[in-house]
Protein backbone atom coordinates (compact mmCIF):
# COMPACT_ATOMS: atom_id res chain seq x y z
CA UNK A 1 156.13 60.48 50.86
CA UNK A 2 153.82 63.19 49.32
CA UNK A 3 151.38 62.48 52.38
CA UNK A 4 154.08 62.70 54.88
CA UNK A 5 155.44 66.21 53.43
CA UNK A 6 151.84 68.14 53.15
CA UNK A 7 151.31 67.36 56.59
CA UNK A 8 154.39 68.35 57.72
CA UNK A 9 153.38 71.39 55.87
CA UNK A 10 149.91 71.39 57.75
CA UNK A 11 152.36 71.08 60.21
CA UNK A 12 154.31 73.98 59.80
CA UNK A 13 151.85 76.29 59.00
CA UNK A 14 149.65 75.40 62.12
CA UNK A 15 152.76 75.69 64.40
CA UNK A 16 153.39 79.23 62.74
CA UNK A 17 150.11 80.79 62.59
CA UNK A 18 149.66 79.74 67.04
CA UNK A 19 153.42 81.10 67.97
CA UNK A 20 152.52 84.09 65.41
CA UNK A 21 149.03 84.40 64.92
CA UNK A 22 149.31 88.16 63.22
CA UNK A 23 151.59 86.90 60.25
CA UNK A 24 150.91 88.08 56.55
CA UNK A 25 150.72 84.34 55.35
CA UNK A 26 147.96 83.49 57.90
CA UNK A 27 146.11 86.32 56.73
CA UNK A 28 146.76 86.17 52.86
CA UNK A 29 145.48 82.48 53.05
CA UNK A 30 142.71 82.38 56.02
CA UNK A 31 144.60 79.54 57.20
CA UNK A 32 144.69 79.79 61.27
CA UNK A 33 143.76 83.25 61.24
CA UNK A 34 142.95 85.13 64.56
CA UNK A 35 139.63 85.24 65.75
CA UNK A 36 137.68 88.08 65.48
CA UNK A 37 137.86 90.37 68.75
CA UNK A 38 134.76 91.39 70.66
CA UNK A 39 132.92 94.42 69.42
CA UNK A 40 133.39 97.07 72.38
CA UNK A 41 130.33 98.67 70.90
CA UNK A 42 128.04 95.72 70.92
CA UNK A 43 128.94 95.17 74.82
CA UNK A 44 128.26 98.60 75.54
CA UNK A 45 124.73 99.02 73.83
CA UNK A 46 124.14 96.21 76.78
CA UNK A 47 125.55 98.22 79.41
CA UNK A 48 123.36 101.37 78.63
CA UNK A 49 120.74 99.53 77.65
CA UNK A 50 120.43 97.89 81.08
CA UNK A 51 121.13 100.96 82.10
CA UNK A 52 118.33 103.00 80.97
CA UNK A 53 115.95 99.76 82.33
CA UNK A 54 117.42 100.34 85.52
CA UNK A 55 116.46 104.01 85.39
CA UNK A 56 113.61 103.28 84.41
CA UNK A 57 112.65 101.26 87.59
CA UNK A 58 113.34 103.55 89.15
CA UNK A 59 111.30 106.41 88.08
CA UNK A 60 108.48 103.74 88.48
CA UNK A 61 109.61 103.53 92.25
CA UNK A 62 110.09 107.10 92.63
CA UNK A 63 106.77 108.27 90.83
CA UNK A 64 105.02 105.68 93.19
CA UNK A 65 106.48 106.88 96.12
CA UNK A 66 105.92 110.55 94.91
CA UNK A 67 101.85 109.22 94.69
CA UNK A 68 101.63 107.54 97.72
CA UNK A 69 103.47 111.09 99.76
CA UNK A 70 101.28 112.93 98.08
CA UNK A 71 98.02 111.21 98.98
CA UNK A 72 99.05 111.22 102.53
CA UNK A 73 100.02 114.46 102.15
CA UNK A 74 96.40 115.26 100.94
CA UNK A 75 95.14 112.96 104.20
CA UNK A 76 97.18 114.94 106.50
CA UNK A 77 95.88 118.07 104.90
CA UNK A 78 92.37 117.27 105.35
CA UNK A 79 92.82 115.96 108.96
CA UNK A 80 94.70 119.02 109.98
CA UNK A 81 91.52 121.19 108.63
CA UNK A 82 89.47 118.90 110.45
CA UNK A 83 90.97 119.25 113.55
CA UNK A 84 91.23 123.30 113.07
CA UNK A 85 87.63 123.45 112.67
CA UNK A 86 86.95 121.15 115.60
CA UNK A 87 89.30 123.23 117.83
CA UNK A 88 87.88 126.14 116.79
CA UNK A 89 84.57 125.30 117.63
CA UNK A 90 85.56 124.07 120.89
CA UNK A 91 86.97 127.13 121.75
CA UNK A 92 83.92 128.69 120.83
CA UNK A 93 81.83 126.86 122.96
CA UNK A 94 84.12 127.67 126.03
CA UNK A 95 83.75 131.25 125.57
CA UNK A 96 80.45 130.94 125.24
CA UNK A 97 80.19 128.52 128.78
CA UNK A 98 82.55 130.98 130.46
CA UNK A 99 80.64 134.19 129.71
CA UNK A 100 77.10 132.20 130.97
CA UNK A 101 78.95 130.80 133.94
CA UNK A 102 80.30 134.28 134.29
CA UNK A 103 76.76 135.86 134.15
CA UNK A 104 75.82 132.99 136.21
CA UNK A 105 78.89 133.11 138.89
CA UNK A 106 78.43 136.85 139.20
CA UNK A 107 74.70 137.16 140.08
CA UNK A 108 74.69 134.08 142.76
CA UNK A 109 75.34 134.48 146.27
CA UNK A 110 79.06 133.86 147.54
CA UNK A 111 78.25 130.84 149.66
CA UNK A 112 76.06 129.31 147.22
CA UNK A 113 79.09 130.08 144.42
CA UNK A 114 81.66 128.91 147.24
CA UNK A 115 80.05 125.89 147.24
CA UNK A 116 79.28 124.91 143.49
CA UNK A 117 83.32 126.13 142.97
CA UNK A 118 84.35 123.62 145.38
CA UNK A 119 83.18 120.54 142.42
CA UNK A 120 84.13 122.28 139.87
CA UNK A 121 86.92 121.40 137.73
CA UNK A 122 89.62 123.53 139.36
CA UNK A 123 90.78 124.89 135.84
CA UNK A 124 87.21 126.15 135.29
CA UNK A 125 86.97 127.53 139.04
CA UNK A 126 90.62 129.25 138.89
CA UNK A 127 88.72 130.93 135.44
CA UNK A 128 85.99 132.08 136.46
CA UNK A 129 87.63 133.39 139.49
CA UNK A 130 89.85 135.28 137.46
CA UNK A 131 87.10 136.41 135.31
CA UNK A 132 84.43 137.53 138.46
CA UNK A 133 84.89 140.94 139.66
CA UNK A 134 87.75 140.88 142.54
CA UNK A 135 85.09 141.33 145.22
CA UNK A 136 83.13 138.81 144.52
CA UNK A 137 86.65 136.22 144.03
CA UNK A 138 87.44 137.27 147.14
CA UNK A 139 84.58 136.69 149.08
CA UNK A 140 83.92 133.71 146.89
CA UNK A 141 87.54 132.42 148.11
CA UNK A 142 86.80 133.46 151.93
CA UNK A 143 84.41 131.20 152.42
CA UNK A 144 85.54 128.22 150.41
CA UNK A 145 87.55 125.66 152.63
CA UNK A 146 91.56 127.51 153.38
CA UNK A 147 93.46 124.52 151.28
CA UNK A 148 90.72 124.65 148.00
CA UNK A 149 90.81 128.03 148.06
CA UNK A 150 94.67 128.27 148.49
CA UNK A 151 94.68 125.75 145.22
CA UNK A 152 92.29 127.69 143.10
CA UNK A 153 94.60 130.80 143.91
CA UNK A 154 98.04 129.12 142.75
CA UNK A 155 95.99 128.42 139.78
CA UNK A 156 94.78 132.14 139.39
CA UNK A 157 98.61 133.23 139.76
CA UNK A 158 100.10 130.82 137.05
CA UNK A 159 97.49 131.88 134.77
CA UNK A 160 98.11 135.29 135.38
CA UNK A 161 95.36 138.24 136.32
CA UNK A 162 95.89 139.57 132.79
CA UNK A 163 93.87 137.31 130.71
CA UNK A 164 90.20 137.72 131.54
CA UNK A 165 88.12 140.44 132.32
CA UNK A 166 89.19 141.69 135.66
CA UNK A 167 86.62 144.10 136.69
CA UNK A 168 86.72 146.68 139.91
């Protein structure tokens, strides 16, 4: 009988402390007391600690990224500079062509000029043309064949008589 009434006690005391787990007698004798709840804290040092990993992949990404603009950067720099020089030393050469063909142009007889202006490039004829005294253009273009000559002059007008050195 003593058996029988301690675990109806057990019982009793089990059945109280899981329909009222916050009762003073569950707590006064750590019989069926409530577990402990999760520390809010403790799951949040996770969160910011994952957090400040996550940030710091992505600096690494961004710093990389940063390096690798920056070194094309530097590339595009240098191949800019490149080109500047290269330009400018092509443009040097063609003023230097254009005032020996000028000299050239401007001494040779018209026919002989009509002629060699006839293979030339027409971009470099049309220049020179616009560059030779308007005389010698003119008699240069009167002798050249009517639908070269009538080329080289459309040239001459979209380039405009303003750019070289038209001489009287």
């Amino acid at each position: 009988m003593r058996t029988f009434v301690r675990h109806m006690a057990v019982a009793a005391l089990v059945a109280a402390n899981t329909l009222a787990p916050g009762m003073a007698f569950a707590e006064s004798t750590g019989v069926g007391a409530a577990a402990p709840k999760p520390n809010d804290d403790f799951c949040s040092s996770f969160v910011d600690a994952a957090a400040e990993v996550r940030a710091a992949n992505q600096k690494k990404q961004l710093d990389t990224i940063r390096a690798d603009i920056e070194q094309k950067l530097a590339e595009l720099t240098e191949k800019t500079q490149t080109l500047q020089t290269l330009i400018a030393e092509r443009d040097a050469a063609r003023a230097k062509v254009s005032e020996s063909l000028l000299k050239i142009y401007s001494t040779v007889e018209s026919e002989a000029a009509a002629q060699q202006m006839a293979k030339l490039d027409p971009n470099t004829a049309a220049e020179l043309l616009i560059r030779l005294a308007p005389k010698k253009s003119g008699e240069i273009l009167s002798i050249m064949e009517p639908a070269k000559a009538a080329r080289l002059v459309a040239l001459m007008s979209l380039r405009g008589q303003d750019k070289g050195d038209v001489k009287s």
